[in-house]
Protein backbone atom coordinates (compact mmCIF):
# COMPACT_ATOMS: atom_id res chain seq x y z
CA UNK A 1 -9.79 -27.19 -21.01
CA UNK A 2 -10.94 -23.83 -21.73
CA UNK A 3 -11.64 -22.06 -17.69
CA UNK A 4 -14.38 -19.55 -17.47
CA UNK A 5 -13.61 -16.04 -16.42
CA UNK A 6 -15.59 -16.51 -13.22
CA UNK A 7 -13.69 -19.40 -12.27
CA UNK A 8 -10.02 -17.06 -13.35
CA UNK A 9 -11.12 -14.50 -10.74
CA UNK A 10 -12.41 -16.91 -8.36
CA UNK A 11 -8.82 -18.50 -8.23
CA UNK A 12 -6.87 -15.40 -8.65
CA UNK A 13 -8.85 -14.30 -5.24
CA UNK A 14 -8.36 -17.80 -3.51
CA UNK A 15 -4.34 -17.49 -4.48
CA UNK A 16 -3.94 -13.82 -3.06
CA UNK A 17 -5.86 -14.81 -0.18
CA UNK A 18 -3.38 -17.40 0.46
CA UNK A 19 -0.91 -14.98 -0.17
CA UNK A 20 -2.16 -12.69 2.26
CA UNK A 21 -2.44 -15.07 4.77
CA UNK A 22 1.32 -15.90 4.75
CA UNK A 23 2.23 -12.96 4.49
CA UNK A 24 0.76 -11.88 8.05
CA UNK A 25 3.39 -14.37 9.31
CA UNK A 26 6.15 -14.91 6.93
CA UNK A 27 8.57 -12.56 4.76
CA UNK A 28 8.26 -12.07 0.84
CA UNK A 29 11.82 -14.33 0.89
CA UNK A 30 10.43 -17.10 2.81
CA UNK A 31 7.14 -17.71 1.06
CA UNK A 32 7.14 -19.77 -1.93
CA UNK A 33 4.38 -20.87 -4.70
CA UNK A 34 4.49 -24.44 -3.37
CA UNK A 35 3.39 -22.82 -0.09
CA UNK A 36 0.47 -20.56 -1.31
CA UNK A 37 -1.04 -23.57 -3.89
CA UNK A 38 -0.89 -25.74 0.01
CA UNK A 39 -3.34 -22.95 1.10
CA UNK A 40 -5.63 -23.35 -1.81
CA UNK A 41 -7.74 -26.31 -3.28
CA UNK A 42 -5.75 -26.96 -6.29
CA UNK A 43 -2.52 -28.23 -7.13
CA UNK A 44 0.92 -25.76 -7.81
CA UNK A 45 0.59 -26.08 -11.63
CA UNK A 46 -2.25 -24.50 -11.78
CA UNK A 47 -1.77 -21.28 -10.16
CA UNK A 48 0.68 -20.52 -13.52
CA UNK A 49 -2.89 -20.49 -15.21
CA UNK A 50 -3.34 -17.74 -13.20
CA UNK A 51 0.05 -15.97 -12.29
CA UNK A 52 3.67 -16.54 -13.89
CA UNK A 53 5.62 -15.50 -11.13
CA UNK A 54 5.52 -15.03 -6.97
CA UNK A 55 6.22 -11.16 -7.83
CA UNK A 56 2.61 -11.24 -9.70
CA UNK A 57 0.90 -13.10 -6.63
CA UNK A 58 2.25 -9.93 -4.32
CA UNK A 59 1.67 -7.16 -7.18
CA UNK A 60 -2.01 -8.36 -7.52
CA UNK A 61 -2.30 -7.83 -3.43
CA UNK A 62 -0.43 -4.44 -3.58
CA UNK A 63 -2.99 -3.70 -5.92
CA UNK A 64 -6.20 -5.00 -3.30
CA UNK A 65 -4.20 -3.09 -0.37
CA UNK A 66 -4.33 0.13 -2.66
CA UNK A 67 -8.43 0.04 -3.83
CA UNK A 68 -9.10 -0.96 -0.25
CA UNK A 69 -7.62 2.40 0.84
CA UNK A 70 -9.11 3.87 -2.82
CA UNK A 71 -12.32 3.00 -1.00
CA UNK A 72 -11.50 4.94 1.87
CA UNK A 73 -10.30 8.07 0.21
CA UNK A 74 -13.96 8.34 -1.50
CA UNK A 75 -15.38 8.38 1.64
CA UNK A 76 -13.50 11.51 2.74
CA UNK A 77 -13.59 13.15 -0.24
CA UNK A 78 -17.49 12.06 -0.65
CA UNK A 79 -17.44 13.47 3.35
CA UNK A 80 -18.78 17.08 4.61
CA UNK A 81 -18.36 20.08 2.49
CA UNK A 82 -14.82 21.84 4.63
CA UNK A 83 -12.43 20.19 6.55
CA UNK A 84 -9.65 21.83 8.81
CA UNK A 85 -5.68 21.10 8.22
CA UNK A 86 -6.07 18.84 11.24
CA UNK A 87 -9.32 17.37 10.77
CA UNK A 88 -7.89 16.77 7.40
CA UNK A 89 -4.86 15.22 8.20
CA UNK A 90 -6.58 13.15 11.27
CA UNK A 91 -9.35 11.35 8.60
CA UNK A 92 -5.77 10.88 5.97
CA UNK A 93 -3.78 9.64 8.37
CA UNK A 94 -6.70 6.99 9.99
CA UNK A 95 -7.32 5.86 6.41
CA UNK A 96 -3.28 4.74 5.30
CA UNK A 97 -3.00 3.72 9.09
CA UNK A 98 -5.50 1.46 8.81
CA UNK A 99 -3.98 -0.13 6.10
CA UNK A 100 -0.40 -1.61 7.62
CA UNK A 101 -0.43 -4.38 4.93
CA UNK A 102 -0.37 -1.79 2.58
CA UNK A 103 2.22 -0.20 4.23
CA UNK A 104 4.40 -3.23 4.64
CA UNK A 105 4.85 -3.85 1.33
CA UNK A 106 5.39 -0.65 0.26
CA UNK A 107 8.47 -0.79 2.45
CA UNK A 108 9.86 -3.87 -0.31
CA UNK A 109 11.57 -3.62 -3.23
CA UNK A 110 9.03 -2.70 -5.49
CA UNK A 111 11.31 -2.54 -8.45
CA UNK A 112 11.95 -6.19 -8.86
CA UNK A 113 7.94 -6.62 -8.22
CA UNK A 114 7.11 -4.71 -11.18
CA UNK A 115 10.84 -6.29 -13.07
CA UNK A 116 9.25 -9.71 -12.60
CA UNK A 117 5.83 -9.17 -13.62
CA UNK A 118 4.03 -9.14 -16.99
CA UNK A 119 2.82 -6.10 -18.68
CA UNK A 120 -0.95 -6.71 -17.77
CA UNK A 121 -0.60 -7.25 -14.28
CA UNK A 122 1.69 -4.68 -14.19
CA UNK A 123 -0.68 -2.44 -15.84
CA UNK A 124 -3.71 -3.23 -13.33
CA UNK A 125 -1.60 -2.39 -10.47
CA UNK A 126 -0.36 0.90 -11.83
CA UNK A 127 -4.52 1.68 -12.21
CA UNK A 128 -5.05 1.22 -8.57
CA UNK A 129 -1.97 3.38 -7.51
CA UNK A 130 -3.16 6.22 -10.06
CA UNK A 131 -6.45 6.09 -9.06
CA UNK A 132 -4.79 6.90 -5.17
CA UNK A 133 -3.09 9.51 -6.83
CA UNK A 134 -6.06 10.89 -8.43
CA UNK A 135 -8.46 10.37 -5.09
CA UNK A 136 -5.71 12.48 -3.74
CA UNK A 137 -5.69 15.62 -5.73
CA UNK A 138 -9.54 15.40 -5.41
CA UNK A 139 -9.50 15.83 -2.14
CA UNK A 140 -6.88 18.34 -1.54
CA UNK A 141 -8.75 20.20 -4.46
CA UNK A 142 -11.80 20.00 -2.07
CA UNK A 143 -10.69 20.63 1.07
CA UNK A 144 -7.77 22.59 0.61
CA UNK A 145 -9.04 25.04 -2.14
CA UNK A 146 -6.46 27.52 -1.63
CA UNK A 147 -3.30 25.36 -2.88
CA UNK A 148 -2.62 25.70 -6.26
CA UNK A 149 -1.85 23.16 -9.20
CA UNK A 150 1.69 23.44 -8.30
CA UNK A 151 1.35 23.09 -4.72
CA UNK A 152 -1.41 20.70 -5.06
CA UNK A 153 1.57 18.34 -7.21
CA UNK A 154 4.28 19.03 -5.07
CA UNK A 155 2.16 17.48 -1.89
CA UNK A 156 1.24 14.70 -3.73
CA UNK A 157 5.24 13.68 -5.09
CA UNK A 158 6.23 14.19 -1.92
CA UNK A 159 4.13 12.25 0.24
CA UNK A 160 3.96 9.18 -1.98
CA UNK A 161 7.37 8.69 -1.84
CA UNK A 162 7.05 9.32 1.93
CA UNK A 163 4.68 6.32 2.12
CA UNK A 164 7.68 3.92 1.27
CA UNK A 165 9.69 4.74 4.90
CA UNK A 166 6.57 4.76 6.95
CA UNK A 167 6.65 0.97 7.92
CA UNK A 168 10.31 0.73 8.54
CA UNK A 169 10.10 3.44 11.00
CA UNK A 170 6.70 2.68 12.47
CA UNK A 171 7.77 -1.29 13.02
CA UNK A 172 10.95 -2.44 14.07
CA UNK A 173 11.59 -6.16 15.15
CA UNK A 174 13.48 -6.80 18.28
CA UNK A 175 16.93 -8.40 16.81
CA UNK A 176 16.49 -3.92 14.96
CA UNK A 177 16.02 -2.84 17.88
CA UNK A 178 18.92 -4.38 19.53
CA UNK A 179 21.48 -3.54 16.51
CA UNK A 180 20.54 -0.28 16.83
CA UNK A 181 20.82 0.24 20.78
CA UNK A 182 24.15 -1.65 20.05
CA UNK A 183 24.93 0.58 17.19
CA UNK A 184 24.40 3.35 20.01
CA UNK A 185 21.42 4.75 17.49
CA UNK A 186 19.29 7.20 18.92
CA UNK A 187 16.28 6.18 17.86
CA UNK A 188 12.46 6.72 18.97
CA UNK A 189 9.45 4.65 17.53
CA UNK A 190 6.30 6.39 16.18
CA UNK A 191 3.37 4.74 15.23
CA UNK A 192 2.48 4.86 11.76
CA UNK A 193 -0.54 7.50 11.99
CA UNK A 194 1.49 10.07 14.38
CA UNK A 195 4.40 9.39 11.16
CA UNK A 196 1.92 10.35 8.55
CA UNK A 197 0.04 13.33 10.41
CA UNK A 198 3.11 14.40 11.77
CA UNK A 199 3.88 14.83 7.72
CA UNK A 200 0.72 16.32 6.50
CA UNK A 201 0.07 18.84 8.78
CA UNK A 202 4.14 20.26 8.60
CA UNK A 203 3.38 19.86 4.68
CA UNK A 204 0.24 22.06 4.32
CA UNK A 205 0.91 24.67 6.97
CA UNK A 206 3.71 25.41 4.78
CA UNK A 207 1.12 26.09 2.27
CA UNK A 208 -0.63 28.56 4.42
């Protein structure tokens, strides 16, 4: 039975929706295909029509959670004509805060995501995260006309790789937060967009 593309995407939606919606409750460990095909209308077998592997289910949300905040980049960079450092990292900050899915799983292991996926879904996520990248320089290249190429990079491979600690530091459970008063850590939560101004503004003031 040859299955139309409308009906491919149509799944592929309905299985990362179900995806998504464990994933507000359970851990990447705990969920299992057998539990994403119960939140669809068709049977486990058939989501391998659609995706090999659970790693592909979670890669094709990673890659939602990153043109949903694609989407929100635009706006700013599509916004008015000058921006402060502050204003600037206020409307950056809202837009990745917003986003704590995206965040989450940015704090897994991303490696074996990628390890355990096929080339073509690997290849459509990696064109939502470069398009992020690219939305990036835009903007800074906008707003922030005084940095140069270099500088411009060095923001940009910084603060990506900044993006992977912001959940663990922003969320903690409370069996964390008792190791670590236990552990006699000193440790104060932030919330996720006091982390990421916090970062931004320290970051380009450096570049004034």
């Amino acid at each position: 039975m040859v299955i139309s593309e409308k009906t491919t995407t149509t799944r592929r939606e309905e299985i990362v929706n179900a995806c998504e919606k464990l994933y507000r409750t359970m851990s990447f460990r705990e969920i299992t295909l057998k539990e994403i095909s119960e939140e669809t209308s068709f049977s486990r077998p058939s989501i391998y029509n659609y995706f090999a592997t659970k790693e592909e289910i979670f890669l094709a949300l990673f890659e939602r959670e990153y043109d949903r905040w694609n989407d929100s980049l635009e706006e700013i960079h599509k916004g008015k004509r000058s921006l402060t450092i502050r204003a600037l990292a206020e409307k950056l900050a809202k837009s990745l805060a917003a986003r704590p899915q995206l965040l989450k799983l940015l704090s897994m292991n991303l490696y074996d995501m990628e390890a355990n996926s096929r080339l073509e879904c690997l290849t459509r996520f990696k064109h939502s995260y470069g398009r992020a990248l690219e939305n990036m320089k835009r903007i800074l290249l906008k707003f922030r006309p005084e940095m140069t190429g270099g500088q411009i990079r060095d923001f940009i491979y910084a603060f990506f790789p900044f993006m992977f600690g912001i959940y663990p530091y922003s969320e903690v459970t409370a069996k964390q937060k008792a190791a670590m008063e236990q552990a006699g850590v000193d440790f104060e939560l932030s919330s996720a967009r006091d982390l990421i101004f916090s970062f931004i503004m320290t970051f380009l003031n450096k570049q004034q």
